[in-house]
N, C-alpha and C. Protein backbone atom coordinates (compact mmCIF):
# COMPACT_ATOMS: atom_id res chain seq x y z
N UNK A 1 -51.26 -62.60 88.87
CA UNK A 1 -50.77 -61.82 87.75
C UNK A 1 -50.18 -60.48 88.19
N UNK A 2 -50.63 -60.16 89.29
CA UNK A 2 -50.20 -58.49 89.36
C UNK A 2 -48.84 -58.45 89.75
N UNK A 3 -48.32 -59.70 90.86
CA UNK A 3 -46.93 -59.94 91.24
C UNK A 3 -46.37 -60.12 90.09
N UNK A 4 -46.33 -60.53 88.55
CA UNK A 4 -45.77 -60.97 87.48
C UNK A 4 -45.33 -59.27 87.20
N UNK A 5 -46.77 -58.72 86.82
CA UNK A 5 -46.56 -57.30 86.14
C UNK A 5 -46.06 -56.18 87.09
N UNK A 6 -46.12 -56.56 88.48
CA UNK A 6 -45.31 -55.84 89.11
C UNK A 6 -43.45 -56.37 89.02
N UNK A 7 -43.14 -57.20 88.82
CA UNK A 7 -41.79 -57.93 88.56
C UNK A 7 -41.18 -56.99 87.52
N UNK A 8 -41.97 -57.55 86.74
CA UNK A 8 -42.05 -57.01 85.15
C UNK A 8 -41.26 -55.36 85.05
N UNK A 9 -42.18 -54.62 85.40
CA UNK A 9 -42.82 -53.38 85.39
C UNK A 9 -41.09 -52.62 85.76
N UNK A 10 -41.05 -53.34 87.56
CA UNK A 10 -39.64 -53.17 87.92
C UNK A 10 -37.74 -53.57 87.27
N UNK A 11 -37.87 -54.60 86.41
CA UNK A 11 -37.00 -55.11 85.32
C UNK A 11 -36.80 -53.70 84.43
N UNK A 12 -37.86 -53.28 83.97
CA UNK A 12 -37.68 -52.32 82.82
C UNK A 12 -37.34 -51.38 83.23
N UNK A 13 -37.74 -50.79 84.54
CA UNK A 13 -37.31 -49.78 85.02
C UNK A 13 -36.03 -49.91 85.69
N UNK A 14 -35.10 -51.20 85.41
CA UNK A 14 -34.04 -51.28 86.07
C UNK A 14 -34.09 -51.12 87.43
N UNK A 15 -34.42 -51.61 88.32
CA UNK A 15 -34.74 -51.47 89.78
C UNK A 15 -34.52 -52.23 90.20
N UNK A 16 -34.08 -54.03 89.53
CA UNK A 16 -33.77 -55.20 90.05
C UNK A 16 -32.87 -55.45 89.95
N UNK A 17 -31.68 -56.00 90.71
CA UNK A 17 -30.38 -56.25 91.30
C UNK A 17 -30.16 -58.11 90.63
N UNK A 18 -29.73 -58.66 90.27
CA UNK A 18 -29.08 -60.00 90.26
C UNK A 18 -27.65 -59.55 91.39
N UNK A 19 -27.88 -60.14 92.29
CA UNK A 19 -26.93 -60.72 93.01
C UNK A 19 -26.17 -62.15 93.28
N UNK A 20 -25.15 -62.23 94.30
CA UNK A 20 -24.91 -63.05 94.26
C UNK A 20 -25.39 -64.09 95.35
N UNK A 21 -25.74 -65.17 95.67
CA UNK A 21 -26.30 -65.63 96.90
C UNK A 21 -25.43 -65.67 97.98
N UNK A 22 -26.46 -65.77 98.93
CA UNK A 22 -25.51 -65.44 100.81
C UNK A 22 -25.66 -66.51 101.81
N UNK A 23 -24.81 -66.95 101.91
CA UNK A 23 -24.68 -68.05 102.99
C UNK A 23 -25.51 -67.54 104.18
N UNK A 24 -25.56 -66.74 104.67
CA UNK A 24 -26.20 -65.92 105.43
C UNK A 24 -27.42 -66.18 105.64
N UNK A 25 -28.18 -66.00 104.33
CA UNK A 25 -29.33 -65.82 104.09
C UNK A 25 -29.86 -67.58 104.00
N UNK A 26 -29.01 -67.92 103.59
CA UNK A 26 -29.23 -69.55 102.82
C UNK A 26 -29.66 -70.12 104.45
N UNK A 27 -28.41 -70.08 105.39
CA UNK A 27 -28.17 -70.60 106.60
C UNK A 27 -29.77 -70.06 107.22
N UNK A 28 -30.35 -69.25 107.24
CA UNK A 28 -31.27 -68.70 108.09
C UNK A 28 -32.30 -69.32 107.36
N UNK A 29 -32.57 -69.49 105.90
CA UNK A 29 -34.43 -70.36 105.69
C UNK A 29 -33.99 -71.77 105.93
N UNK A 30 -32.88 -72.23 106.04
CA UNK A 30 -32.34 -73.53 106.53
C UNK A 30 -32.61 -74.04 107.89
N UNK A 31 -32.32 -72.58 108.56
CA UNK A 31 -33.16 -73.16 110.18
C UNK A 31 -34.14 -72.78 110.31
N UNK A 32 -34.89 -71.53 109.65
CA UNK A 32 -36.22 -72.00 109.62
C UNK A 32 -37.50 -73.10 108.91
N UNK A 33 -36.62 -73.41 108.09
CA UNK A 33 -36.93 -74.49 107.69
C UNK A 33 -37.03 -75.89 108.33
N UNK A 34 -35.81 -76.15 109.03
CA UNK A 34 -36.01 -77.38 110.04
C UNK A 34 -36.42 -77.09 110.96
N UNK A 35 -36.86 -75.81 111.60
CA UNK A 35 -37.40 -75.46 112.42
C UNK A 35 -38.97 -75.90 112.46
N UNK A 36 -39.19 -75.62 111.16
CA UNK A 36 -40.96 -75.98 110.65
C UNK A 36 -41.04 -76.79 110.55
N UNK A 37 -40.08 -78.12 110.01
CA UNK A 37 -40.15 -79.35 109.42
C UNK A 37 -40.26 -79.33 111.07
N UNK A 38 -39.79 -79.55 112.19
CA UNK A 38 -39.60 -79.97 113.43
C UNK A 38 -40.86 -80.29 114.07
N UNK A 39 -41.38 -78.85 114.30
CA UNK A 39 -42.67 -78.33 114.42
C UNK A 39 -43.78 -79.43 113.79
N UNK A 40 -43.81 -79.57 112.52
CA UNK A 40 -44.49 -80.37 111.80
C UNK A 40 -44.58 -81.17 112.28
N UNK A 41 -43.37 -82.05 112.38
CA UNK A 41 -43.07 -83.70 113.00
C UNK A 41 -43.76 -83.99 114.45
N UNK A 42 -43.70 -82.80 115.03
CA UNK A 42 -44.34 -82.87 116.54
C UNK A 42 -45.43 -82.87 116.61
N UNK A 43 -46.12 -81.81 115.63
CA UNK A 43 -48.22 -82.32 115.95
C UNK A 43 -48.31 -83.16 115.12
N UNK A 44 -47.76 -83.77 114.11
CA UNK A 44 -48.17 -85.05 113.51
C UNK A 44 -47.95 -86.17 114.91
N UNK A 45 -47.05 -86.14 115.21
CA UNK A 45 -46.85 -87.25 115.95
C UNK A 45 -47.99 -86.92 117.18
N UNK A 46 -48.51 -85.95 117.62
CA UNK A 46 -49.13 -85.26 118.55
C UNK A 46 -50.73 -85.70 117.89
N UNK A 47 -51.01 -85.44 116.71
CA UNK A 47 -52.38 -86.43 116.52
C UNK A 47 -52.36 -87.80 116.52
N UNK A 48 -51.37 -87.92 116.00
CA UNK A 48 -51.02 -89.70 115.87
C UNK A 48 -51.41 -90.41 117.17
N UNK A 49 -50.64 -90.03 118.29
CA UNK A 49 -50.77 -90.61 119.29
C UNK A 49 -52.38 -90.22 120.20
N UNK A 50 -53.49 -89.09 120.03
CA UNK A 50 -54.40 -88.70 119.82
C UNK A 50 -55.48 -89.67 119.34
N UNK A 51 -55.29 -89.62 118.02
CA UNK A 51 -56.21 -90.76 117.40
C UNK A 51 -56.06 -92.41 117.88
N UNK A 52 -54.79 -92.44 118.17
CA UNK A 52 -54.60 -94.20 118.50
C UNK A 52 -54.92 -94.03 120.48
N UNK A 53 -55.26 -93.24 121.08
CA UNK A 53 -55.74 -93.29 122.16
C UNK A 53 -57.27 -93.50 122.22
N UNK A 54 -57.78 -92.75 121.13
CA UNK A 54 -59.51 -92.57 121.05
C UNK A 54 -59.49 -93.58 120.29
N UNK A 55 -59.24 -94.20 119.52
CA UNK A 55 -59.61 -95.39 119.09
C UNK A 55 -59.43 -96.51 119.90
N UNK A 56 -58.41 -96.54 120.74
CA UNK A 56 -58.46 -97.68 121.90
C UNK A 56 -59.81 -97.07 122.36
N UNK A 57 -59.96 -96.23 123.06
CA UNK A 57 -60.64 -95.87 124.02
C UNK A 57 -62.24 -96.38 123.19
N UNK A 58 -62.46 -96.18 122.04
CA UNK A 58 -63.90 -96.59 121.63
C UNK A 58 -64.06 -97.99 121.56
N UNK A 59 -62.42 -98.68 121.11
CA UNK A 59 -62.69 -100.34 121.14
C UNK A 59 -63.29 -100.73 122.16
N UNK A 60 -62.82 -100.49 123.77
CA UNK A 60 -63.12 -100.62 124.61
C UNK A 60 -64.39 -100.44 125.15
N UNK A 61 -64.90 -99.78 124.45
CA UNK A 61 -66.63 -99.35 124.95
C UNK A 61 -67.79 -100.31 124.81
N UNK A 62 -68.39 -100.85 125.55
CA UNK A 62 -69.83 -101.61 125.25
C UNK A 62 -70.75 -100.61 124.77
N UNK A 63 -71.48 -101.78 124.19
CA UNK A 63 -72.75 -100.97 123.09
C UNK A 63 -73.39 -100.04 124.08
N UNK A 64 -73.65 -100.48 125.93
CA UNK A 64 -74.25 -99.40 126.39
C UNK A 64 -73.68 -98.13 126.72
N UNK A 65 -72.10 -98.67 127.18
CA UNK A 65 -71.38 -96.88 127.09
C UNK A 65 -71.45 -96.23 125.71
N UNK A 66 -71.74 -96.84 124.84
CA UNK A 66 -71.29 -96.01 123.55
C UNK A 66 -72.92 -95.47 123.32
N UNK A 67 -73.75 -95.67 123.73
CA UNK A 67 -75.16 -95.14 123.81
C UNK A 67 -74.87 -93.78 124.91
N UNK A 68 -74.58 -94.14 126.10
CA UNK A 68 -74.29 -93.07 127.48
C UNK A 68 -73.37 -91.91 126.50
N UNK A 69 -72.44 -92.06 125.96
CA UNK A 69 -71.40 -91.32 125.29
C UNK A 69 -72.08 -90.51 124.16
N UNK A 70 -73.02 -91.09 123.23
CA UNK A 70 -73.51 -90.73 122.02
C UNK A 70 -74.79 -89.48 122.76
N UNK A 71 -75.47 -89.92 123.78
CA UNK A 71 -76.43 -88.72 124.54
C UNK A 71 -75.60 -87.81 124.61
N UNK A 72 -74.83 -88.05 126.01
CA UNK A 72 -73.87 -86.76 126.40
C UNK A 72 -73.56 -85.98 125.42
N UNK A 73 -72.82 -86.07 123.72
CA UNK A 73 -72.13 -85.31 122.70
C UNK A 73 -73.78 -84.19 122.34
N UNK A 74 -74.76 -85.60 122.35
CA UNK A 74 -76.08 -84.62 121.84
C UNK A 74 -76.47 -83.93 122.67
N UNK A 75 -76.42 -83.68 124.24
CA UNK A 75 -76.76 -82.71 125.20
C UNK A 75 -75.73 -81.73 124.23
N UNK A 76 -74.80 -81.88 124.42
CA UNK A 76 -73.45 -81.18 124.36
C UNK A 76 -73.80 -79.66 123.12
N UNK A 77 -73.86 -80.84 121.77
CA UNK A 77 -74.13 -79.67 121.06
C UNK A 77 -75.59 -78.85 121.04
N UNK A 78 -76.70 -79.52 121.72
CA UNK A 78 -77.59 -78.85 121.67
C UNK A 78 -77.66 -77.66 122.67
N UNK A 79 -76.48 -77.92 123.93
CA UNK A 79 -76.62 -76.68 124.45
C UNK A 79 -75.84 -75.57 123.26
N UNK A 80 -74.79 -75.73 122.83
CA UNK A 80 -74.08 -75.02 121.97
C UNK A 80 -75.49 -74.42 120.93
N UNK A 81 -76.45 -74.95 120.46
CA UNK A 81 -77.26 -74.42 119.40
C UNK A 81 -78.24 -73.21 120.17
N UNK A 82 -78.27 -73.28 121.04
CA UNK A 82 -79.08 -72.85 122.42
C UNK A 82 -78.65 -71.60 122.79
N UNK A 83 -77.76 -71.22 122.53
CA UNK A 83 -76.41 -69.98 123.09
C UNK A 83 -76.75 -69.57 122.13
């Protein structure tokens, strides 16, 4: 609300401009825009390929590595609780 009544506030006091739009300006959230969309596309694809590695990697595990694996995480965080 305060951005509204600050808008507001400035209208009455005549302080706000209608202009006309700027290629300029347009062109620049345009590349930052695909710039982000880019960005985006890359750690998506960057977990994607993440998750479909660790999921091979667990298919692959026998019930006894996945016991060896499940200790190790619990050493792991119990040193973390320990600190």
């Amino acid at each position: 609300m305060k951005k509204i009544n600050f808008l507001m506030k400035l209208h009455k006091e005549n302080k706000l401009l209608v202009v006309e739009p700027s290629n300029e300006v347009k062109e620049a959230y345009w590349q930052r825009s695909n710039e982000s969309l880019s960005s985006a596309k890359a750690s998506i694809k960057t977990a994607e390929e993440f998750i479909s590695e660790m999921h091979d990697f667990i298919a692959k595990l026998t019930e006894e590595e996945t016991k060896s694996y499940r200790e190790k995480a619990i050493q792991l965080f119990s040193e973390d609780d320990e600190n």
